[in-house]
C-alpha atoms as a PDB file:
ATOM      1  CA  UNK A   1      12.806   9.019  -0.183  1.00  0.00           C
ATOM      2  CA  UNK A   2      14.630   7.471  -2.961  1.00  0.00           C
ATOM      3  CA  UNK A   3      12.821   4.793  -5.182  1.00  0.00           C
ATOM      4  CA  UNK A   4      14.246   1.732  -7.308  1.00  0.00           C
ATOM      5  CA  UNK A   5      12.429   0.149  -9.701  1.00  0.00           C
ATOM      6  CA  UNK A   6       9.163  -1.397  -8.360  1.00  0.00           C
ATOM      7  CA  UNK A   7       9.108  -4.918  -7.175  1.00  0.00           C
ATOM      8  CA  UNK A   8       7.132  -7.810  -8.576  1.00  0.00           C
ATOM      9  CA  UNK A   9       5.722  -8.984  -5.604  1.00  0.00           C
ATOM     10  CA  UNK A  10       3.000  -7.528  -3.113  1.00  0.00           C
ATOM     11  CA  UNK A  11       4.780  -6.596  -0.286  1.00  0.00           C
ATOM     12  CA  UNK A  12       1.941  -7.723   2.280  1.00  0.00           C
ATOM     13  CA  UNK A  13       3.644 -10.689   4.499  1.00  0.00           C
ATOM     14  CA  UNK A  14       0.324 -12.780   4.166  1.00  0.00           C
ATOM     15  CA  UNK A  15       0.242 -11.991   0.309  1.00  0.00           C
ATOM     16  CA  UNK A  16       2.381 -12.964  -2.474  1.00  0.00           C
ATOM     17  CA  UNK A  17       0.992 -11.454  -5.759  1.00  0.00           C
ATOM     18  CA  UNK A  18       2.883 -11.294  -8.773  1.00  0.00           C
ATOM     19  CA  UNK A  19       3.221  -8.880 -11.483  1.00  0.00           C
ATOM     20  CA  UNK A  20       3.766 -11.820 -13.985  1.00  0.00           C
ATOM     21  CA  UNK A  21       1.969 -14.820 -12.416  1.00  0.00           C
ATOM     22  CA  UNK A  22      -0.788 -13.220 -11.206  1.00  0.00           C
ATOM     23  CA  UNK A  23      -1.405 -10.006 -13.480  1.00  0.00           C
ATOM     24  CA  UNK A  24      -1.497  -8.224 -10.024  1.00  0.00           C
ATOM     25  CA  UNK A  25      -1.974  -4.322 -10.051  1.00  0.00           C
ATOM     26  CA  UNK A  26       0.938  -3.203  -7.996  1.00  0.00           C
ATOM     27  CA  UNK A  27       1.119   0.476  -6.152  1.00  0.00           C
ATOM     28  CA  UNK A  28       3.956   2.136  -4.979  1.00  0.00           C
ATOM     29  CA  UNK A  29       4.416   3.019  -1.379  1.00  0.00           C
ATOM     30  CA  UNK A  30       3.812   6.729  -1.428  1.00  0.00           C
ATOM     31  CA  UNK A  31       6.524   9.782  -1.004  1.00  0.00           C
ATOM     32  CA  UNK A  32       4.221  12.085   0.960  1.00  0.00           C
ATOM     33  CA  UNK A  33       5.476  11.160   4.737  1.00  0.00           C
ATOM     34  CA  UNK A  34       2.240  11.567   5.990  1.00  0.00           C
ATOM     35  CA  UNK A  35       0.844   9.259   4.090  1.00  0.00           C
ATOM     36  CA  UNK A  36       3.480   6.891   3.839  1.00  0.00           C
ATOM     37  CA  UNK A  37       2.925   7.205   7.507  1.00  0.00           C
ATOM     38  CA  UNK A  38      -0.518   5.976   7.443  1.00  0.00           C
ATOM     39  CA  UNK A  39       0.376   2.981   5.018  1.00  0.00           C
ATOM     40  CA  UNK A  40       2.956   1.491   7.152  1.00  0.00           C
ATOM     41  CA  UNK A  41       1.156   1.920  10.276  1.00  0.00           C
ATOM     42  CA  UNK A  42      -1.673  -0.310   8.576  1.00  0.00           C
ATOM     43  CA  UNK A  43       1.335  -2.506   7.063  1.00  0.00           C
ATOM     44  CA  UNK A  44       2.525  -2.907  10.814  1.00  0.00           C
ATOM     45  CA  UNK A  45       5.755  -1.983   9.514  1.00  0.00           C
ATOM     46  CA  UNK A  46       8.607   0.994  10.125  1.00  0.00           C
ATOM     47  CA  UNK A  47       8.312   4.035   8.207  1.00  0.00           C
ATOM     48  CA  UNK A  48      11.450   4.056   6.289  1.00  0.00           C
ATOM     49  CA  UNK A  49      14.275   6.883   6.601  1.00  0.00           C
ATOM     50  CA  UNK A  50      15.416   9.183   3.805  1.00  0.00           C
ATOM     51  CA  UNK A  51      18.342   7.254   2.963  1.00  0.00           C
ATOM     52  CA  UNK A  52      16.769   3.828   3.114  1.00  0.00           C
ATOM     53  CA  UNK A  53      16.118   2.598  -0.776  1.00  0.00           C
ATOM     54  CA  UNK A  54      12.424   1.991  -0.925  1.00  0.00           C
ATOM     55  CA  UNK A  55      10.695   0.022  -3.683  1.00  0.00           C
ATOM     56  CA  UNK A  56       8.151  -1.677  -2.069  1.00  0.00           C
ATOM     57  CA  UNK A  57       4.666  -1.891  -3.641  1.00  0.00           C
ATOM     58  CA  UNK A  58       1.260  -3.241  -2.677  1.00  0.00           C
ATOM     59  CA  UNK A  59      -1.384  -5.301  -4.510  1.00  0.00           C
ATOM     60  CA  UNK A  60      -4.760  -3.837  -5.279  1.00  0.00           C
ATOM     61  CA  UNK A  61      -6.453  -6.305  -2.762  1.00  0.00           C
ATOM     62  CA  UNK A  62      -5.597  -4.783  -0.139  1.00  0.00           C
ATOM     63  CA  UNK A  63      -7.780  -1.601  -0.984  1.00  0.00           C
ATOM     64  CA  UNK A  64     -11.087  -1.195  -0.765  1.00  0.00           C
ATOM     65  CA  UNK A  65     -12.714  -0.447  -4.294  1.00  0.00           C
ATOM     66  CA  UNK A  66     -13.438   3.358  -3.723  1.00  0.00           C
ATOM     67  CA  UNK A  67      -9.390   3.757  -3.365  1.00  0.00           C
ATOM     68  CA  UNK A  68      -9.464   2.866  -6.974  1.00  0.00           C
ATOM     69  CA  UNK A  69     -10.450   4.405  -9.858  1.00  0.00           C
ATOM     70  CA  UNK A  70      -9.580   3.351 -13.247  1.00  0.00           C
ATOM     71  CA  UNK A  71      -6.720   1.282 -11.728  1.00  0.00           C
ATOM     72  CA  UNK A  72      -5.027   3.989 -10.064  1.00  0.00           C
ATOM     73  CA  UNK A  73      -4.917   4.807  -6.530  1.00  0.00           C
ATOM     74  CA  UNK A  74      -6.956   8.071  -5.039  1.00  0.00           C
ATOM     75  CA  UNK A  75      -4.301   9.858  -3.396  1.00  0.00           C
ATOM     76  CA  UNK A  76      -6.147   9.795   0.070  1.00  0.00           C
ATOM     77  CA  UNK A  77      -6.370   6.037  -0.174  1.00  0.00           C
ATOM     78  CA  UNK A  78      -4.460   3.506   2.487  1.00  0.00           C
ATOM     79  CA  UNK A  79      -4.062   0.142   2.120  1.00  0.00           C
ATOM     80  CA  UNK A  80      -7.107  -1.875   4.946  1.00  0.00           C
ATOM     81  CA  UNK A  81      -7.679  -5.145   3.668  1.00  0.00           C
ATOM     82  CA  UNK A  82      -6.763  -8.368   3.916  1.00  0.00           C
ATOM     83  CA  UNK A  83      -3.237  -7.155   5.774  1.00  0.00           C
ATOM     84  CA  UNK A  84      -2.795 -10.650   7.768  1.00  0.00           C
ATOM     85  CA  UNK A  85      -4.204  -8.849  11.195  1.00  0.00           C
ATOM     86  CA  UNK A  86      -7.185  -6.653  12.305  1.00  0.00           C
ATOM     87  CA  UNK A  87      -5.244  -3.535  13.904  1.00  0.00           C
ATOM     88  CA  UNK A  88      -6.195  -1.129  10.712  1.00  0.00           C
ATOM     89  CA  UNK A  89      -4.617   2.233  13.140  1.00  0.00           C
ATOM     90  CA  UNK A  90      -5.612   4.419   9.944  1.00  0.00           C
ATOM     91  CA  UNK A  91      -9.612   2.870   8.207  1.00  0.00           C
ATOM     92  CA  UNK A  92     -11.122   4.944   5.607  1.00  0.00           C
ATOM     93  CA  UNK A  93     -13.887   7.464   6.582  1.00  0.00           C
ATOM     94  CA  UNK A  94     -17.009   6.768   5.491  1.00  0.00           C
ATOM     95  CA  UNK A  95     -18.653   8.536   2.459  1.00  0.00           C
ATOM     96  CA  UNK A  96     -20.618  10.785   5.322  1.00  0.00           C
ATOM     97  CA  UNK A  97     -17.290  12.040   6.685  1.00  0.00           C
END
């Protein structure tokens, strides 16, 4: 999946955090297809095709705090909160699992 530069503005429909304005922490959507899977599922969104240019990014409120250390993602984490609807298809495990 190609990339462009990264956006300045959470990609989350219900959110609209900026880089600038808000000194929002802004992630990339990831490369690994499986995972990139998972996020857009959550995102309610289609998983983009190889050719597609993808740039997208998401805020750091929409991860739980355990997805983030120092500032940067964990690379099991997937966006869960505050998406702008309750169907999470892919929630974290709990610490137990």
């Amino acid at each position: 999946i190609k990339k462009l530069n990264i956006r300045e503005t959470c990609c989350v429909a219900v959110c609209k955090r900026n880089r600038d304005r808000d000194h929002a922490n802004l992630h990339r959507l990831p490369s690994n297809l499986p995972l990139l899977t998972k996020w857009c599922a959550n995102l309610q969104r289609a998983v983009p095709d190889g050719i597609k240019l993808f740039n997208d990014a998401i805020c750091e409120v929409h991860f739980e705090d355990r997805c983030l250390r120092n500032k940067r993602l964990e690379k099991w984490a997937v966006p869960t909160l505050l998406l702008g609807h309750d169907d999470v298809a892919y929630p974290l495990p709990t610490p137990e699992q």
